[in-house]
C-alpha atoms as a PDB file:
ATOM      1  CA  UNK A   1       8.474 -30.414 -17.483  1.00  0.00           C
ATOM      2  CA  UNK A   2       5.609 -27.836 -17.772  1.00  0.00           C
ATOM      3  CA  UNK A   3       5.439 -24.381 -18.443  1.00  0.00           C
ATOM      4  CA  UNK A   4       4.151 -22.239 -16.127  1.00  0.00           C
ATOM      5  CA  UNK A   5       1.810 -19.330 -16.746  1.00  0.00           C
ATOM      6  CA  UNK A   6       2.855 -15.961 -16.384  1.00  0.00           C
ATOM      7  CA  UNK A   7       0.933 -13.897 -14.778  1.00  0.00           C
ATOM      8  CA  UNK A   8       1.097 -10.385 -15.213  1.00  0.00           C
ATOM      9  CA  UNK A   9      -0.169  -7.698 -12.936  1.00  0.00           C
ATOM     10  CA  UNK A  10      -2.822  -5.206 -13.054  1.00  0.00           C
ATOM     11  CA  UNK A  11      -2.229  -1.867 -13.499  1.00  0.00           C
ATOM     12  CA  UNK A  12      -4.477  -1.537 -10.072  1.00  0.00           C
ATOM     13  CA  UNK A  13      -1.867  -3.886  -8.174  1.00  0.00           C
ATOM     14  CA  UNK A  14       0.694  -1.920  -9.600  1.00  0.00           C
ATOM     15  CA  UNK A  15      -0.359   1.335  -8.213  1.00  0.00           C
ATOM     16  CA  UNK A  16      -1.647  -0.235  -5.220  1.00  0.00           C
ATOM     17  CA  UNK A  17       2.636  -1.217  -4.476  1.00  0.00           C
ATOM     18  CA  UNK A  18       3.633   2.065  -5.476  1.00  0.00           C
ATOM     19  CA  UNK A  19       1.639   3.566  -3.277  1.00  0.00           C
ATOM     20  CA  UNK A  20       2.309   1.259  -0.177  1.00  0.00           C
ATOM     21  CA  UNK A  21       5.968   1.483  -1.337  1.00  0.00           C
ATOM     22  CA  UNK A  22       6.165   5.523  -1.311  1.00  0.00           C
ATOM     23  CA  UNK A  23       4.175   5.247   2.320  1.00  0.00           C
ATOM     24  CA  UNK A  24       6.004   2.850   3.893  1.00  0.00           C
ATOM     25  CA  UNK A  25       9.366   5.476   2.965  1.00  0.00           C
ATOM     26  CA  UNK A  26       7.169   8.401   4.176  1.00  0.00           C
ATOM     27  CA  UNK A  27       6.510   6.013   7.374  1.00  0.00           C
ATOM     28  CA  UNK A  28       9.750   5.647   8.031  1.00  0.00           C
ATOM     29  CA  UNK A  29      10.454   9.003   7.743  1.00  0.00           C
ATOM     30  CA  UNK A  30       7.783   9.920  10.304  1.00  0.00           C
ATOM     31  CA  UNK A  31       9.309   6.813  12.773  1.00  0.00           C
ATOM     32  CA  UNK A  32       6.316   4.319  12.726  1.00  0.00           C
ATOM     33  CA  UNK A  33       7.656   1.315  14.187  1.00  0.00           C
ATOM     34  CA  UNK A  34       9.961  -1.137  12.264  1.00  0.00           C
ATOM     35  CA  UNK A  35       7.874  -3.773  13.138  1.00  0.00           C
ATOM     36  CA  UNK A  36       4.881  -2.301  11.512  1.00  0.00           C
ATOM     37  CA  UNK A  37       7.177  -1.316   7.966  1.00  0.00           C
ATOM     38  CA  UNK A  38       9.349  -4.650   7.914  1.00  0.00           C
ATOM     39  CA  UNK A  39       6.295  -7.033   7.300  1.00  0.00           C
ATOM     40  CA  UNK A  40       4.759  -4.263   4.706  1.00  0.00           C
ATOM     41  CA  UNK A  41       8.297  -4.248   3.106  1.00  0.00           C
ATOM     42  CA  UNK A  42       8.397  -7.756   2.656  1.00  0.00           C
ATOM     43  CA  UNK A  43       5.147  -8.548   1.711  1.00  0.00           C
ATOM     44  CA  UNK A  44       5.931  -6.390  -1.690  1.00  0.00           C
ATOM     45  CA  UNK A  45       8.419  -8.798  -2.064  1.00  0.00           C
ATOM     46  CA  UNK A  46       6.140 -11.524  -2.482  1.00  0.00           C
ATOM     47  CA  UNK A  47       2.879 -12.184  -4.829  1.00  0.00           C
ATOM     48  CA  UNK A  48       0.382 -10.376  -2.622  1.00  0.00           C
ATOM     49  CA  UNK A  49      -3.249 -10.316  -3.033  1.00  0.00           C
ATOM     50  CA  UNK A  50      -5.095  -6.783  -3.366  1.00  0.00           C
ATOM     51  CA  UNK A  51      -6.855  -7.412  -0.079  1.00  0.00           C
ATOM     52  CA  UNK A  52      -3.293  -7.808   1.864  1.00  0.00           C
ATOM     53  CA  UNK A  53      -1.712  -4.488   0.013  1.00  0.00           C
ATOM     54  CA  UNK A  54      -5.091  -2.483   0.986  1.00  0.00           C
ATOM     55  CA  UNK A  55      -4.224  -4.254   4.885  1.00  0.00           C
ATOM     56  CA  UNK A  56      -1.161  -3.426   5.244  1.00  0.00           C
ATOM     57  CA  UNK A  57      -1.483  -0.097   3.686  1.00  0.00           C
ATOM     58  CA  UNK A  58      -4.650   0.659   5.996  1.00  0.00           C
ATOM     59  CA  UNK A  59      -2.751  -0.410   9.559  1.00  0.00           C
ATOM     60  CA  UNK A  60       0.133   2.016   8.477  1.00  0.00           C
ATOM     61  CA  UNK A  61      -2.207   4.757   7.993  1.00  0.00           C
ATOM     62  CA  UNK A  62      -3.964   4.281  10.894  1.00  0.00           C
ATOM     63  CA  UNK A  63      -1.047   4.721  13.133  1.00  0.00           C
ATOM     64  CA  UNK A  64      -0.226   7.911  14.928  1.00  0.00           C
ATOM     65  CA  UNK A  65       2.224   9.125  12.822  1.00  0.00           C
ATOM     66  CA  UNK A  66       0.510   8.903   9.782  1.00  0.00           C
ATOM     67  CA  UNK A  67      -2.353  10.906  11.130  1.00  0.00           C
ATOM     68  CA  UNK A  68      -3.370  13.596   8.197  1.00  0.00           C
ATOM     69  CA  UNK A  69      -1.336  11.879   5.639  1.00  0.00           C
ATOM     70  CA  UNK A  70      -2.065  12.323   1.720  1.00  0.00           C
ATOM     71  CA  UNK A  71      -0.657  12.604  -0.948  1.00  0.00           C
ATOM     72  CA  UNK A  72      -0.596  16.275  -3.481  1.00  0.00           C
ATOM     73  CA  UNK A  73      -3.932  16.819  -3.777  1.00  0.00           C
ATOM     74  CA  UNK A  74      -5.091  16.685  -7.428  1.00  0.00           C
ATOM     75  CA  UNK A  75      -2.425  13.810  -8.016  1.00  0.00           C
ATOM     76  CA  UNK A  76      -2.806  10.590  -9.452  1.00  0.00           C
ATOM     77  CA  UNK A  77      -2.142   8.518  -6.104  1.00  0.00           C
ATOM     78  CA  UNK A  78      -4.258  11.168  -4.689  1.00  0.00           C
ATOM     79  CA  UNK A  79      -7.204  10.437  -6.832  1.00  0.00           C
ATOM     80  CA  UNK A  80      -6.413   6.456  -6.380  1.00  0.00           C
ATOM     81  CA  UNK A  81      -6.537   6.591  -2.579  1.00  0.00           C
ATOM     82  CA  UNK A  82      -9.203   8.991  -2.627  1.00  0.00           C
ATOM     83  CA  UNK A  83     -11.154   5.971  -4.873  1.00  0.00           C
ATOM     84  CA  UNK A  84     -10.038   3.364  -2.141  1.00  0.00           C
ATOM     85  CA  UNK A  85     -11.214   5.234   0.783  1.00  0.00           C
ATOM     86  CA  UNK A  86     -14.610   4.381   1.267  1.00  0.00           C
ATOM     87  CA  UNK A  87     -14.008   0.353   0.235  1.00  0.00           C
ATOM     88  CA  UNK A  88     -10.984   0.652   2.687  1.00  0.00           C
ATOM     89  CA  UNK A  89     -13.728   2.238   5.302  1.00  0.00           C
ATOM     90  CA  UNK A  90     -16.020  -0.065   5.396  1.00  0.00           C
ATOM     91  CA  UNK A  91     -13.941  -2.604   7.878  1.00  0.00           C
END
């Protein structure tokens, strides 16, 4: 039998679930649809790539109640969405 590889994540993936995790709980808070948060919530379950997270995290931000959204300006997931905005823009 072979050994697998680990692989470990970057500390950009890691920030990119903690941020989808704390806005899908903020989402649910704000009562975007459970089909919308279910997939999210399982998808950081899995191995997802950064191009799903940054998805999944756009289409919950783009709904209704999620208009205005951020995070404490001057924060550190502040600054990190702030830094994904324009790539996530460019759609």
């Amino acid at each position: 039998m072979g050994k697998r590889k680990t692989v470990w994540l970057t500390d950009r993936d890691i920030r990119l679930r903690f941020i989808l995790f704390a806005v899908i709980d903020t989402a649910s808070a704000q009562g975007v649809a459970a089909e919308l948060l279910l997939p999210a919530q399982k998808l950081l379950q899995d191995s997802p790539t950064e191009a799903q997270l940054r998805n999944t995290l756009d289409a919950i931000l783009a709904t209704d109640e999620m208009y205005g959204f951020r995070f404490a300006p001057g924060s550190e997931a502040d600054d990190f969405m702030q830094a994904l905005e324009p790539v996530m823009q460019r759609k």
